[in-house]
N, C-alpha and C. Protein backbone atom coordinates (compact mmCIF):
# COMPACT_ATOMS: atom_id res chain seq x y z
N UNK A 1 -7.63 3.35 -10.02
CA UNK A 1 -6.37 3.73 -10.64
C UNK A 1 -6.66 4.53 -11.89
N UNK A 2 -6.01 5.10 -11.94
CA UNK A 2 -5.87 6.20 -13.06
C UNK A 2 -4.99 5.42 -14.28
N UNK A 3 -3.62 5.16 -14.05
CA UNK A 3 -3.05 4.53 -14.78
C UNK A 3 -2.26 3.20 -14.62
N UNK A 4 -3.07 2.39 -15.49
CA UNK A 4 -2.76 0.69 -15.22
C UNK A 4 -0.74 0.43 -15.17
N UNK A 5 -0.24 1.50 -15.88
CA UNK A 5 1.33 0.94 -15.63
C UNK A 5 2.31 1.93 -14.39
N UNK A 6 1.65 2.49 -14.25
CA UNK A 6 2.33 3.30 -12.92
C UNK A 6 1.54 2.75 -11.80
N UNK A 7 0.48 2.26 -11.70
CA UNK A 7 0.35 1.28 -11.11
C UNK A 7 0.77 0.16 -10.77
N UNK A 8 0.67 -0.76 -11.93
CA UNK A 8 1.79 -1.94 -11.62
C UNK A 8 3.16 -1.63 -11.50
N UNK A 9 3.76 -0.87 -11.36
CA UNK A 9 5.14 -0.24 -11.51
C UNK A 9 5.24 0.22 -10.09
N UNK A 10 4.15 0.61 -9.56
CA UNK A 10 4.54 0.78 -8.00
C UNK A 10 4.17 -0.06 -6.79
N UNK A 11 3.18 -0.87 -7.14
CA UNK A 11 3.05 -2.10 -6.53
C UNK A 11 4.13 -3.24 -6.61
N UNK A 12 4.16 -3.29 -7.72
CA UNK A 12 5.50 -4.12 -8.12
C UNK A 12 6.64 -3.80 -6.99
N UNK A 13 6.90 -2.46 -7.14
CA UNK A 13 8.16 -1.92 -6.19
C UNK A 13 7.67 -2.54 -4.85
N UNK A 14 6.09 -2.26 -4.80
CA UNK A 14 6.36 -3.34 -2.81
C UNK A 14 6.08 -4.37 -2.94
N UNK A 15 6.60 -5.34 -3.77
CA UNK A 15 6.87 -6.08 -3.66
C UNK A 15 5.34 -7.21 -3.81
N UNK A 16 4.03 -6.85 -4.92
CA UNK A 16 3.15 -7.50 -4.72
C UNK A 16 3.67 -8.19 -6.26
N UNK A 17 2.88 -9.40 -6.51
CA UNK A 17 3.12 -10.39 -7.68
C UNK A 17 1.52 -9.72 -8.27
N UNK A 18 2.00 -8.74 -9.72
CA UNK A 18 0.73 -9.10 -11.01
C UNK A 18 -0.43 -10.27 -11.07
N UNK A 19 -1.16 -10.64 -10.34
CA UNK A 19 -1.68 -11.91 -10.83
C UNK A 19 -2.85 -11.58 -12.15
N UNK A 20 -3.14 -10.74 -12.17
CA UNK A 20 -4.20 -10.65 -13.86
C UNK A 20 -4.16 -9.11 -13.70
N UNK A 21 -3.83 -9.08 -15.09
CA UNK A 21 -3.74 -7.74 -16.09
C UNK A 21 -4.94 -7.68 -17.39
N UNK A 22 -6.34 -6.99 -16.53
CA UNK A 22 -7.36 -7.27 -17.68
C UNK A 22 -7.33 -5.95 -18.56
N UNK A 23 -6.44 -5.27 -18.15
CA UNK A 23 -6.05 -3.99 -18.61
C UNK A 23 -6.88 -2.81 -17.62
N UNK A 24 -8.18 -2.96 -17.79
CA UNK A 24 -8.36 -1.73 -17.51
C UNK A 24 -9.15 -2.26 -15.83
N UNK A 25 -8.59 -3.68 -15.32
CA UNK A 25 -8.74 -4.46 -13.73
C UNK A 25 -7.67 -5.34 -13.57
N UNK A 26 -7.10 -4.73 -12.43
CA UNK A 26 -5.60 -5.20 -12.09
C UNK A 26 -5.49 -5.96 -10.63
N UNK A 27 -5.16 -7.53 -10.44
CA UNK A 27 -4.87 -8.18 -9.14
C UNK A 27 -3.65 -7.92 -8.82
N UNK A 28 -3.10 -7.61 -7.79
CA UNK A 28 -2.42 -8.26 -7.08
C UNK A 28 -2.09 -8.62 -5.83
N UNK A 29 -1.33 -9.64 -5.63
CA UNK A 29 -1.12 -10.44 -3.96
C UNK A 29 0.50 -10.77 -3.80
N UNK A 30 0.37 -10.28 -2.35
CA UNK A 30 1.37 -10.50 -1.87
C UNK A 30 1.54 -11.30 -0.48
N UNK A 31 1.88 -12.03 -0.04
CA UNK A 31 1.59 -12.96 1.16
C UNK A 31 0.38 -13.32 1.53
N UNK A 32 -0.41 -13.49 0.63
CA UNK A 32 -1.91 -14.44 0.66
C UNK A 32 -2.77 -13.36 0.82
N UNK A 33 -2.87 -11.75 0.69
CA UNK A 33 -3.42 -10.84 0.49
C UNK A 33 -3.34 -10.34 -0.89
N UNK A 34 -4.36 -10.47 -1.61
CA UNK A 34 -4.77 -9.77 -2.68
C UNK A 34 -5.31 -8.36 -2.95
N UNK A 35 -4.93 -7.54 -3.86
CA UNK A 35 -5.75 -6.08 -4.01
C UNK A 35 -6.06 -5.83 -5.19
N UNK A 36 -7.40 -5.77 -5.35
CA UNK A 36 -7.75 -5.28 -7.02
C UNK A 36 -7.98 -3.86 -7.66
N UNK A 37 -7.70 -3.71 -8.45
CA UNK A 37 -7.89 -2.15 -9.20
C UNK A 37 -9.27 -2.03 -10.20
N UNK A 38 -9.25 -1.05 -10.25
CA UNK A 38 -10.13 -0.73 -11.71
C UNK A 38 -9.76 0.44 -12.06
N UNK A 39 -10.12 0.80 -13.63
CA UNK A 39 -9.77 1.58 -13.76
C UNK A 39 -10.82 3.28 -13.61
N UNK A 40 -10.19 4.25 -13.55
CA UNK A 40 -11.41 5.14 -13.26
C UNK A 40 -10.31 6.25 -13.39
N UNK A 41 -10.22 6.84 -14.78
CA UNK A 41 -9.51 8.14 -15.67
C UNK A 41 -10.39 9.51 -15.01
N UNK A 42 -11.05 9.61 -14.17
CA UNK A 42 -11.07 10.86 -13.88
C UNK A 42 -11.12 10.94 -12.66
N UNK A 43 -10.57 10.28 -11.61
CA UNK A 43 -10.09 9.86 -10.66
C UNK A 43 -8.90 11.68 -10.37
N UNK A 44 -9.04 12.16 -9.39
CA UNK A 44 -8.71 13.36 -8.62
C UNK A 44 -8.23 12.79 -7.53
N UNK A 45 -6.65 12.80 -7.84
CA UNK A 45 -5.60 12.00 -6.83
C UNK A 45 -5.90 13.24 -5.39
N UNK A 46 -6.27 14.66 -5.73
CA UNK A 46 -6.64 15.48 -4.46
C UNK A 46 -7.74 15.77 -3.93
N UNK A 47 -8.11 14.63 -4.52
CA UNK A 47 -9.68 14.43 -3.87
C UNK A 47 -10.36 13.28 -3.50
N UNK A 48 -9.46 12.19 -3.75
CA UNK A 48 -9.44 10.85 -3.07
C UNK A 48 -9.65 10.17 -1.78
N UNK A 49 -10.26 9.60 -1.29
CA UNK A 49 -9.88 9.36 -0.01
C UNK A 49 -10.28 7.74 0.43
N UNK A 50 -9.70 7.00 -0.70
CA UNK A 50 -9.51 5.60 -0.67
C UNK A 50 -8.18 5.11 0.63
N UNK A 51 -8.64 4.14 0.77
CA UNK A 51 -7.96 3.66 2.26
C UNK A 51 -8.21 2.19 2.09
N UNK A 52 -6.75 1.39 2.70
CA UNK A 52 -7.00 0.12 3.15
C UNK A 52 -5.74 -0.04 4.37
N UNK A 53 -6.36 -1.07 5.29
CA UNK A 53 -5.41 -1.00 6.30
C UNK A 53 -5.52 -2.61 6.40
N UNK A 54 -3.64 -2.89 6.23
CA UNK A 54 -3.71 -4.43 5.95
C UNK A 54 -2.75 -4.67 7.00
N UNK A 55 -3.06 -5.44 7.85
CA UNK A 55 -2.54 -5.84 9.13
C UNK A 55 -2.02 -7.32 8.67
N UNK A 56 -0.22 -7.53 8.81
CA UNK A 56 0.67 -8.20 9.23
C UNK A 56 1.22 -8.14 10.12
N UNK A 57 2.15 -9.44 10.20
CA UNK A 57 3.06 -10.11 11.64
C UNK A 57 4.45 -9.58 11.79
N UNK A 58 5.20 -9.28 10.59
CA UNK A 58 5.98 -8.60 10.42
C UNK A 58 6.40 -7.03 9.95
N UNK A 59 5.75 -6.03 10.65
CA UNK A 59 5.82 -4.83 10.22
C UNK A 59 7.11 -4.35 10.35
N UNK A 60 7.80 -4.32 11.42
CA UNK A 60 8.88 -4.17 11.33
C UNK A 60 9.72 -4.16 10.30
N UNK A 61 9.94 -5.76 9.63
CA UNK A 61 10.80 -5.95 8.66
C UNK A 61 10.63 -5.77 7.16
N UNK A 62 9.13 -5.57 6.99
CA UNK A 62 8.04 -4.81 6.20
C UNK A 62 9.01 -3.37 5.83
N UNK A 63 8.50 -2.36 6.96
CA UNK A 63 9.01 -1.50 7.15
C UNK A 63 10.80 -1.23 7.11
N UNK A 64 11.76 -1.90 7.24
CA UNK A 64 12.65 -1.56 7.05
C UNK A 64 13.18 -2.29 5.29
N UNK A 65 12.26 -3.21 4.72
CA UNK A 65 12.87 -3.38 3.48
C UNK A 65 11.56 -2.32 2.89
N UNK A 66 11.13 -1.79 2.70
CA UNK A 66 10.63 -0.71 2.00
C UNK A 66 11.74 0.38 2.51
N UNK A 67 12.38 1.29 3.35
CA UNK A 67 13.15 1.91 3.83
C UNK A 67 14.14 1.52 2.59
N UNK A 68 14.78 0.17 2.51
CA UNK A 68 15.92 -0.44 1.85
C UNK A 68 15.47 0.10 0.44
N UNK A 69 14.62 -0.42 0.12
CA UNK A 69 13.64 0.02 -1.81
C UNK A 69 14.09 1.34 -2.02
N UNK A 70 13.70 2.45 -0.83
CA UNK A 70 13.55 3.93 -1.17
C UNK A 70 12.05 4.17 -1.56
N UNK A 71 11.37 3.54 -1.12
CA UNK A 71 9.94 3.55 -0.93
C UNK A 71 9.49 4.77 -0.34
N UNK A 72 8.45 6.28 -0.48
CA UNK A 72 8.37 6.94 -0.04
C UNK A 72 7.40 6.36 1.34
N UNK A 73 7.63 6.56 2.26
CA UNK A 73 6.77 6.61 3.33
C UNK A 73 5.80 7.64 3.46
N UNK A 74 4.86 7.74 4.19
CA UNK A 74 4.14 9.08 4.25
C UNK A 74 4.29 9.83 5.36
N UNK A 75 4.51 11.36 4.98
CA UNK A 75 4.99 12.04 5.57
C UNK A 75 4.76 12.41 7.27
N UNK A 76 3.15 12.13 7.50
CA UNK A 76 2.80 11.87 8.46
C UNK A 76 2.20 10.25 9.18
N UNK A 77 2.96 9.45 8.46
CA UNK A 77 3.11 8.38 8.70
C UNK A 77 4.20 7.37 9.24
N UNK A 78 5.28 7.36 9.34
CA UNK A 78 6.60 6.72 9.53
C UNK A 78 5.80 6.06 10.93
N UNK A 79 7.07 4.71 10.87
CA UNK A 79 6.58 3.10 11.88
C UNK A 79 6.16 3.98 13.10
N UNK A 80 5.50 3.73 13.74
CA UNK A 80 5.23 4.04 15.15
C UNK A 80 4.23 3.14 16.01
N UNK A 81 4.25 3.19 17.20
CA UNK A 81 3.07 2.87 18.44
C UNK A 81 2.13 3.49 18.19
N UNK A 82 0.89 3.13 18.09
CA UNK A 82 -0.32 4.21 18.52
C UNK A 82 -1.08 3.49 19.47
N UNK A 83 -1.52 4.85 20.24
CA UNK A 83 -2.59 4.41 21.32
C UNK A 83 -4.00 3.54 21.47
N UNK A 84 -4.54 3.00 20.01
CA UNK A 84 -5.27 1.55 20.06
C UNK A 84 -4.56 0.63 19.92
N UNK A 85 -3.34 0.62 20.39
CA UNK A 85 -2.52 -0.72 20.44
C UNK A 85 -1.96 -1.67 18.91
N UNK A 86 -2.11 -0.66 18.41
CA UNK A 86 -1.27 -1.02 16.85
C UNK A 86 0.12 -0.59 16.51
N UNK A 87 0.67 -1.13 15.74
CA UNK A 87 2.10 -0.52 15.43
C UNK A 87 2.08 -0.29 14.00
N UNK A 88 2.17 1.00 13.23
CA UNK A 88 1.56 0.82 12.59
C UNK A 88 2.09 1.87 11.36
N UNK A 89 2.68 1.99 9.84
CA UNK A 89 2.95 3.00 8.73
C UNK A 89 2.43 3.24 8.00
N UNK A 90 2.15 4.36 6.94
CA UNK A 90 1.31 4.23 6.09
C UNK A 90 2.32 5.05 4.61
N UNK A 91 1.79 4.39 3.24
CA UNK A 91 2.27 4.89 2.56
C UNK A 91 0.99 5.61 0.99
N UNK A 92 1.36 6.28 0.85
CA UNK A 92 0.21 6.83 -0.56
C UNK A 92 0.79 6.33 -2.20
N UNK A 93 0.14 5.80 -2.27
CA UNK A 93 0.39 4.74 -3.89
C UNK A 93 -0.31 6.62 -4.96
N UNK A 94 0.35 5.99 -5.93
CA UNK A 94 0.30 7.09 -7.25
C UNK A 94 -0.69 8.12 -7.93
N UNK A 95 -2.14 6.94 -7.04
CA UNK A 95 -3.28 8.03 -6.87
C UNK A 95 -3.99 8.30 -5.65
N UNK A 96 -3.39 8.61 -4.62
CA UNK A 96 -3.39 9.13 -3.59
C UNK A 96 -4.11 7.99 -2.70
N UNK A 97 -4.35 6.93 -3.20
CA UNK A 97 -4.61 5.78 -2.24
C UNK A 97 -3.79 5.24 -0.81
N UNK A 98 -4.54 5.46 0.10
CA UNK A 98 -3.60 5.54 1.36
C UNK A 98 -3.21 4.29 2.21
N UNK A 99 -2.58 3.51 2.10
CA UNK A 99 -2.06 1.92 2.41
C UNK A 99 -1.56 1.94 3.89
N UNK A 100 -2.18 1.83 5.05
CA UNK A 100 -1.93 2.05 6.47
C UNK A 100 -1.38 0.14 6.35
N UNK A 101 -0.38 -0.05 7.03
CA UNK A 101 0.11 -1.62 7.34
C UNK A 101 0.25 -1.67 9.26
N UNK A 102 -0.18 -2.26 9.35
CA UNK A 102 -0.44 -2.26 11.09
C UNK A 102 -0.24 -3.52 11.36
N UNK A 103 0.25 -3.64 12.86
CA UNK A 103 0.46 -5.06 13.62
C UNK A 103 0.06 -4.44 15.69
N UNK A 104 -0.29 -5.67 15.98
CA UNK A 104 -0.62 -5.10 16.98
C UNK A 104 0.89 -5.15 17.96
N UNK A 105 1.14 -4.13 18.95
CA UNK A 105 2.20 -4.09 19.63
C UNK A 105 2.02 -4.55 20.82
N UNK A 106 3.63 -5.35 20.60
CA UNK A 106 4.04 -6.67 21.18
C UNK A 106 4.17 -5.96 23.04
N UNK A 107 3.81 -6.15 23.68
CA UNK A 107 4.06 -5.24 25.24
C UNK A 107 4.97 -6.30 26.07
């Protein structure tokens, strides 16, 4: 992360709980998944290519209360099927960190 409060400011928005603010190393968890930060100021949001893909049971409803927030989705991302059998969205947090949420589809 580049910056510790537009950070927590957009995590917050999906809905994860702050658990430690060391200032410049940031937790948080949301349904028994945790994600930590650090900080790193010369961090090139267009040159990034950080990734995590966190697989829940409810993507669906995931996906439609972020929709509800006004949460940007990513542009080439919105809910879909894909062909390894995931169902699966992705969204880009403030420094171009790319948050894929996947569930496997129900047949």
């Amino acid at each position: 992360m580049r910056d510790g409060f537009k950070t927590k400011t957009y995590y917050q928005s999906l809905g994860f709980e702050l658990m430690s603010d060391y200032g410049n190393y940031l937790i948080f968890q949301r349904a028994g998944l945790e994600i930590h930060f650090f900080e790193f100021k010369d961090l090139n949001p267009d040159e990034n290519y950080g990734q995590i893909y966190i697989r829940i049971n409810s993507i669906d409803q995931l996906y439609q209360e972020y929709l509800e927030r006004a949460i940007a989705i990513h542009p080439n991302g919105s809910l879909q099927d894909k062909p390894w059998g995931q169902r699966e969205f992705s969204l880009l947090d403030p420094d171009n960190n790319l948050l894929t949420f996947g569930a496997p589809v129900h047949l």
